[in-house]
N, C-alpha and C. Protein backbone atom coordinates (compact mmCIF):
# COMPACT_ATOMS: atom_id res chain seq x y z
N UNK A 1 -21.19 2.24 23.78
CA UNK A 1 -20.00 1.78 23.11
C UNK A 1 -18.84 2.69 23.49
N UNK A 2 -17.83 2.00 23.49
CA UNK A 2 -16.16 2.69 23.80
C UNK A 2 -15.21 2.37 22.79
N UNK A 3 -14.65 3.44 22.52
CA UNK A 3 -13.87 3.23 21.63
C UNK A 3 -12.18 3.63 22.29
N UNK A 4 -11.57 2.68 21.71
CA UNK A 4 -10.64 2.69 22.14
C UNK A 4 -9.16 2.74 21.09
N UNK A 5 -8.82 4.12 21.28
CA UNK A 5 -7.85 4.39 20.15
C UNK A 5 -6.48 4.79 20.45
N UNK A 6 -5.54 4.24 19.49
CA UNK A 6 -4.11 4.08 19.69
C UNK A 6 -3.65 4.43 17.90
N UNK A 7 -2.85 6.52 18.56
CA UNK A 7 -2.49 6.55 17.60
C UNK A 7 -0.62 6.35 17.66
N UNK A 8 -0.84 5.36 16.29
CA UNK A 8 1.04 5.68 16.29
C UNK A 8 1.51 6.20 15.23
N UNK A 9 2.42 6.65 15.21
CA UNK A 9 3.51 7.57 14.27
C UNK A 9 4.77 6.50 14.18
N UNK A 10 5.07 6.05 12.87
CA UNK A 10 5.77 5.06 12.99
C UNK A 10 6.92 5.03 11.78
N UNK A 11 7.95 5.07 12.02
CA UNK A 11 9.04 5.34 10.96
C UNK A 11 9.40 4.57 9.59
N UNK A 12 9.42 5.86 8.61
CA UNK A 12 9.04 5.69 7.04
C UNK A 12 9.39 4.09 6.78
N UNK A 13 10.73 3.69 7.39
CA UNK A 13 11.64 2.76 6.70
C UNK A 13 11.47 1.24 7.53
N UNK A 14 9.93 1.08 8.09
CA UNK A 14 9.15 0.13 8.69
C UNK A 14 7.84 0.08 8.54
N UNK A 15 7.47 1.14 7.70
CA UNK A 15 6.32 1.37 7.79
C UNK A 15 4.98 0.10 7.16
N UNK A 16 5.76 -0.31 6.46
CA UNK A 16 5.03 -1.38 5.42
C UNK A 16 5.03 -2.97 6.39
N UNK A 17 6.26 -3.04 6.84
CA UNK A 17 6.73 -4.46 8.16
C UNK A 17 5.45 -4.22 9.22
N UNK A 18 5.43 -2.93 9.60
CA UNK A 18 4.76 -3.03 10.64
C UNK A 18 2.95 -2.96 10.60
N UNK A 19 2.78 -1.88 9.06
CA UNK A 19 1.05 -2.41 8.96
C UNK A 19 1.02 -4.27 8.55
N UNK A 20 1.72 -4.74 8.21
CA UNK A 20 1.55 -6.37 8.36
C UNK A 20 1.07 -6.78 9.14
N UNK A 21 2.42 -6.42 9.90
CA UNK A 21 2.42 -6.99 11.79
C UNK A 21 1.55 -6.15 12.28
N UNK A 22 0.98 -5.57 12.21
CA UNK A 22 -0.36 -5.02 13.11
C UNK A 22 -1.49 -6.25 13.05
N UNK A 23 -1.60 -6.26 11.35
CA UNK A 23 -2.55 -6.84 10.24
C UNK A 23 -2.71 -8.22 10.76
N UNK A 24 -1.30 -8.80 10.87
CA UNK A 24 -1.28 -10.10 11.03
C UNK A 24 -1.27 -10.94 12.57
N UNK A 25 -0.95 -10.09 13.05
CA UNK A 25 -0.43 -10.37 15.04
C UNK A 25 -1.15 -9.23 16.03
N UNK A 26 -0.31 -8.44 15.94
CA UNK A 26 -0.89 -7.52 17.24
C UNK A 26 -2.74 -7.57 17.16
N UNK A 27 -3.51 -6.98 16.00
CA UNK A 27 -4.73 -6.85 15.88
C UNK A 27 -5.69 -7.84 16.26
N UNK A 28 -5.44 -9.02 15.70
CA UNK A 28 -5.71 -9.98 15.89
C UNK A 28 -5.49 -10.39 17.13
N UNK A 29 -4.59 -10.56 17.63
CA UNK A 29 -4.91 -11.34 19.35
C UNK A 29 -5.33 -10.35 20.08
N UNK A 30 -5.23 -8.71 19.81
CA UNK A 30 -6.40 -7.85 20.41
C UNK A 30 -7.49 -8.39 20.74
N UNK A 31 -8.02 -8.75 19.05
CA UNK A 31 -9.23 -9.19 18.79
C UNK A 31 -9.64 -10.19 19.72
N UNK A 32 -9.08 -11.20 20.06
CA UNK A 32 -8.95 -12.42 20.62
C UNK A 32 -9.38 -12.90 21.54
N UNK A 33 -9.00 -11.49 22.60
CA UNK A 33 -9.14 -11.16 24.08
C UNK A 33 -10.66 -11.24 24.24
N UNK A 34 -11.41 -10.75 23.49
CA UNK A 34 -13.14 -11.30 22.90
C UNK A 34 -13.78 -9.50 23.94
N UNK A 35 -12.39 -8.74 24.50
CA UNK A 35 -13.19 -6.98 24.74
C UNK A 35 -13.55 -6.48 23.66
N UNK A 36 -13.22 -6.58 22.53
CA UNK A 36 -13.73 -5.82 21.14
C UNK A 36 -14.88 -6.50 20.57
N UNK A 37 -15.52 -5.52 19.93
CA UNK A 37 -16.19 -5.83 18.83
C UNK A 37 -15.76 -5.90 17.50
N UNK A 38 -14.85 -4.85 16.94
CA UNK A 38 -13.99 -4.92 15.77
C UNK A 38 -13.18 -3.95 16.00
N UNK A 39 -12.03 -3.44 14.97
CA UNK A 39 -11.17 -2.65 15.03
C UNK A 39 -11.13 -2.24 13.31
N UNK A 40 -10.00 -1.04 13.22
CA UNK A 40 -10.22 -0.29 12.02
C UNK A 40 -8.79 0.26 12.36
N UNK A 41 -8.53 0.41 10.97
CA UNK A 41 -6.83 1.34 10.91
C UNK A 41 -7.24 2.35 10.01
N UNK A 42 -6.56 3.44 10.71
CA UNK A 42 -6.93 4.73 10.05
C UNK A 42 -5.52 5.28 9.73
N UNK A 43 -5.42 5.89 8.66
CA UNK A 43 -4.19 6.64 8.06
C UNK A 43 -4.62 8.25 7.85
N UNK A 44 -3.67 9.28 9.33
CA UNK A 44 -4.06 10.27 9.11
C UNK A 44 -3.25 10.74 7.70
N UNK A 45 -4.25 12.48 7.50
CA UNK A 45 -3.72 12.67 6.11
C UNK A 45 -2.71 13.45 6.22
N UNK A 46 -1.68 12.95 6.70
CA UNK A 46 -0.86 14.62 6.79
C UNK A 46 0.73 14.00 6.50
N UNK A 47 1.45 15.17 5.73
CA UNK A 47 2.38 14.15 5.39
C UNK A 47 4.07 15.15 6.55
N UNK A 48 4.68 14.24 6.97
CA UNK A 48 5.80 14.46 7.91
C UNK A 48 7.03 13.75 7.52
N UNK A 49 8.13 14.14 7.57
CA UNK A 49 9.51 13.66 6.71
C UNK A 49 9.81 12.24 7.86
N UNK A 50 9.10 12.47 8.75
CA UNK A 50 10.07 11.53 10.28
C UNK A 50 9.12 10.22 10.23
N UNK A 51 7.77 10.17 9.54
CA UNK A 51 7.04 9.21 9.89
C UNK A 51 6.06 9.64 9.15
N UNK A 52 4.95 8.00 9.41
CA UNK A 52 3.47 7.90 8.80
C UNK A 52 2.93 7.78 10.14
N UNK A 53 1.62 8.32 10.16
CA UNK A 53 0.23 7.98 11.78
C UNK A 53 -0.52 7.85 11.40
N UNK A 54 -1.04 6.78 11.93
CA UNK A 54 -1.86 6.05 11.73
C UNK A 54 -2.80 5.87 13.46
N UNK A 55 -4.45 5.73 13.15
CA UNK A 55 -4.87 5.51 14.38
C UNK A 55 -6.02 4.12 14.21
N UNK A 56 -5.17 3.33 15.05
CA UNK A 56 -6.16 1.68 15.34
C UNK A 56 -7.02 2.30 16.67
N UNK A 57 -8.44 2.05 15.82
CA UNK A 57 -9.42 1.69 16.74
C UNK A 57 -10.17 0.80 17.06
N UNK A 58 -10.30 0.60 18.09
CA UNK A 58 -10.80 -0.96 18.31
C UNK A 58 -12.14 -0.62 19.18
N UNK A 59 -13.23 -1.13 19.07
CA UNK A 59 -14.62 -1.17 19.45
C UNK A 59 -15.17 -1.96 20.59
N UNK A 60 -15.47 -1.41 22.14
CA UNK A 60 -15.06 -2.30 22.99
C UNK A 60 -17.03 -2.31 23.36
N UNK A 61 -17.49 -3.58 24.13
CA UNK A 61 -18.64 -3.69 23.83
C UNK A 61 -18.83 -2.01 25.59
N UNK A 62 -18.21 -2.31 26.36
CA UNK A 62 -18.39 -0.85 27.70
C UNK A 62 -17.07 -0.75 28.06
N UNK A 63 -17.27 0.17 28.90
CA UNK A 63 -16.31 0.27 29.77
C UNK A 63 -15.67 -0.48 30.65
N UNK A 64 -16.44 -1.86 30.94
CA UNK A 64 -16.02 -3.00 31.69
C UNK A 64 -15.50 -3.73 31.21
N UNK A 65 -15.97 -4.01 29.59
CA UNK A 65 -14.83 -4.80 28.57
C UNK A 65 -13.51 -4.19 28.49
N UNK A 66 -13.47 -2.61 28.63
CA UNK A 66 -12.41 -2.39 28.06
C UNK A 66 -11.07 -2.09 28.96
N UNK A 67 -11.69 -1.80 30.22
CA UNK A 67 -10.85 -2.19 31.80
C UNK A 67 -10.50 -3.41 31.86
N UNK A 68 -11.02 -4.72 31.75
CA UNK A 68 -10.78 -6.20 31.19
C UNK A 68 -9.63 -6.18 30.80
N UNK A 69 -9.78 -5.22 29.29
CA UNK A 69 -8.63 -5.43 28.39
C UNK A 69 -7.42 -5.06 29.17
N UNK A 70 -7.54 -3.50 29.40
CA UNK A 70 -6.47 -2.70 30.08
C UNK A 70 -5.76 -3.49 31.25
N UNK A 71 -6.15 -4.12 31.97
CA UNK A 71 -5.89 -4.83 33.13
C UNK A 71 -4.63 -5.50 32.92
N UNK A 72 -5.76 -7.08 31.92
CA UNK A 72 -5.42 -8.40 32.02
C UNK A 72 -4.56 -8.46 30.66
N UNK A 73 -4.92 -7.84 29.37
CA UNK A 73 -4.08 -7.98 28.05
C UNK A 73 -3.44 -6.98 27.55
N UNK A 74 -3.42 -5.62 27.80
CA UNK A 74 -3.08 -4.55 27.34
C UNK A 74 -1.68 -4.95 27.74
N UNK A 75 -1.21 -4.80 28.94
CA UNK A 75 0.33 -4.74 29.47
C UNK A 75 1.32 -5.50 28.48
N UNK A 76 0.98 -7.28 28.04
CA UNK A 76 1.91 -7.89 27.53
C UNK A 76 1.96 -7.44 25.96
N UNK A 77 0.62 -7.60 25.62
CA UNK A 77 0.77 -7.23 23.95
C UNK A 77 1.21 -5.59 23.62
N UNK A 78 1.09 -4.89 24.62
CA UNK A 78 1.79 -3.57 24.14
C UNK A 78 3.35 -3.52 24.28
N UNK A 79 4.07 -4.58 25.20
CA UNK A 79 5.00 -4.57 25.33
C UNK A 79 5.86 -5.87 24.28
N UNK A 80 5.25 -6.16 23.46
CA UNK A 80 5.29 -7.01 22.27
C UNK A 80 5.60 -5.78 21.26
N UNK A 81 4.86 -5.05 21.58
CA UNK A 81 5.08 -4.25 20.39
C UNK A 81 6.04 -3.09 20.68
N UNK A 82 6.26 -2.73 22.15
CA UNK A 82 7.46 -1.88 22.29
C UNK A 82 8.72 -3.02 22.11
N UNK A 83 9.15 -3.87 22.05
CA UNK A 83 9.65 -5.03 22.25
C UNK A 83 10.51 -5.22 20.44
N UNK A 84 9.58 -5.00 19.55
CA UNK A 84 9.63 -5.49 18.30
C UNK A 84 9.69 -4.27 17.26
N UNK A 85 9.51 -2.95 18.03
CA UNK A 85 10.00 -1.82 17.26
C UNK A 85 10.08 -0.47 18.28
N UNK A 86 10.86 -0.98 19.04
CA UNK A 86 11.29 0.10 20.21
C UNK A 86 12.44 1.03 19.16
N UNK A 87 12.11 2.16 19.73
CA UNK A 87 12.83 3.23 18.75
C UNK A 87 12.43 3.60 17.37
N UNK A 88 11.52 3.33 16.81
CA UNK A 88 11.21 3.44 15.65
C UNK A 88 9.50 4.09 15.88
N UNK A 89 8.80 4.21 16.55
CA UNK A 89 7.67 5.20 17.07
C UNK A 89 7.59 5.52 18.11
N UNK A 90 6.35 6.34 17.91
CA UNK A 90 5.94 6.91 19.13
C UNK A 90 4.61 6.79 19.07
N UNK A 91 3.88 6.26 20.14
CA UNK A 91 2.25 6.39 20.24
C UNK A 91 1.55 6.70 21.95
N UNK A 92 0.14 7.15 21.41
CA UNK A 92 -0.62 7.68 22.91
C UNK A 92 -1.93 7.23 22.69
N UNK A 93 -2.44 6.82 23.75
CA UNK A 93 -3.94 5.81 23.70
C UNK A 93 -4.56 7.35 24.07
N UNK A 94 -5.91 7.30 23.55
CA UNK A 94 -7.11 7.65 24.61
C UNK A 94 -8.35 6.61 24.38
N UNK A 95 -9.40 7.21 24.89
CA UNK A 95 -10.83 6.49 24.73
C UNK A 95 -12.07 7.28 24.24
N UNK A 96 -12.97 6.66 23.43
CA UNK A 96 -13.83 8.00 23.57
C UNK A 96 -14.64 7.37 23.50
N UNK A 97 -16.24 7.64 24.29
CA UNK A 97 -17.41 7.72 24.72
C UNK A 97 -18.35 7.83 23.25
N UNK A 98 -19.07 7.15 22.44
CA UNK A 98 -19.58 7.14 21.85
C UNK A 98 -21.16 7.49 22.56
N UNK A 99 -21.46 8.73 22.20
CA UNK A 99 -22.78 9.27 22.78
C UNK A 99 -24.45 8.81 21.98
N UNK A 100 -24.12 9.13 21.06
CA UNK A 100 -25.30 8.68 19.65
C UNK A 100 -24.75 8.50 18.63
N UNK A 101 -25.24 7.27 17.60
CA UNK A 101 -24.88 7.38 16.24
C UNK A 101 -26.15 7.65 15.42
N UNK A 102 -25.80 8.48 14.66
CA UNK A 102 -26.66 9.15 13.82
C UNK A 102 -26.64 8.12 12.51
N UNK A 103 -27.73 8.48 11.41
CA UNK A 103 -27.64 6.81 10.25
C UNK A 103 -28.86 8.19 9.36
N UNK A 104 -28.35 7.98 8.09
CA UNK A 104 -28.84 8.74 7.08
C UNK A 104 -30.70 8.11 6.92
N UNK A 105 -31.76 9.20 7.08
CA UNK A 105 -32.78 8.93 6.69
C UNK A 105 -33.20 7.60 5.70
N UNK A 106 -34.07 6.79 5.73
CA UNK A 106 -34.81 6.24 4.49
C UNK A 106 -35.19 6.99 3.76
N UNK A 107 -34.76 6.89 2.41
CA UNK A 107 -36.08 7.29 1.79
C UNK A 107 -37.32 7.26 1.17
């Protein structure tokens, strides 16, 4: 599994417009593209006068799904979203390699 995460930092006085529009549009036709398995929004805990960050991760089934994505869907829908709140964040992708998941004993 690959995980594929995009954190943004996104300004106080949009902040509510834009977890919608994540909620309602961007996430969803992520989803769509059929490289994920699911996705998750995370709200880091830290508090900053300029913004809220937040990190969407989205669950890609390999590395071939998620080159797919990067290729063929990443370009337009990220530029949807620089498009629809240019100037108002800032964000940086990485990926990370899910090695083992560990799962609490039976008892």
């Amino acid at each position: 599994m690959v995980i594929y995460n995009v954190t943004v930092k996104i300004n106080p006085e949009v902040v509510e417009e834009w977890l919608l529009w994540m909620r309602r549009h961007h996430i969803p036709k992520v989803l769509e593209t059929g490289c994920f398995v699911k996705s998750r929004i995370s709200k880091l805990d830290i508090q900053e006068a300029d913004g809220e960050t937040f990190a969407i991760q989205y669950d890609s089934f390999s590395q071939e799904s998620l080159n797919k994505y990067m290729s063929l869907y990443a370009p337009h829908l990220q530029k949807e979203h620089i498009d629809k709140y240019a100037g108002k964040f800032v964000a940086f992708r990485t990926t990370l390699q899910v090695i083992e998941e560990i799962f609490p004993r039976a008892n």
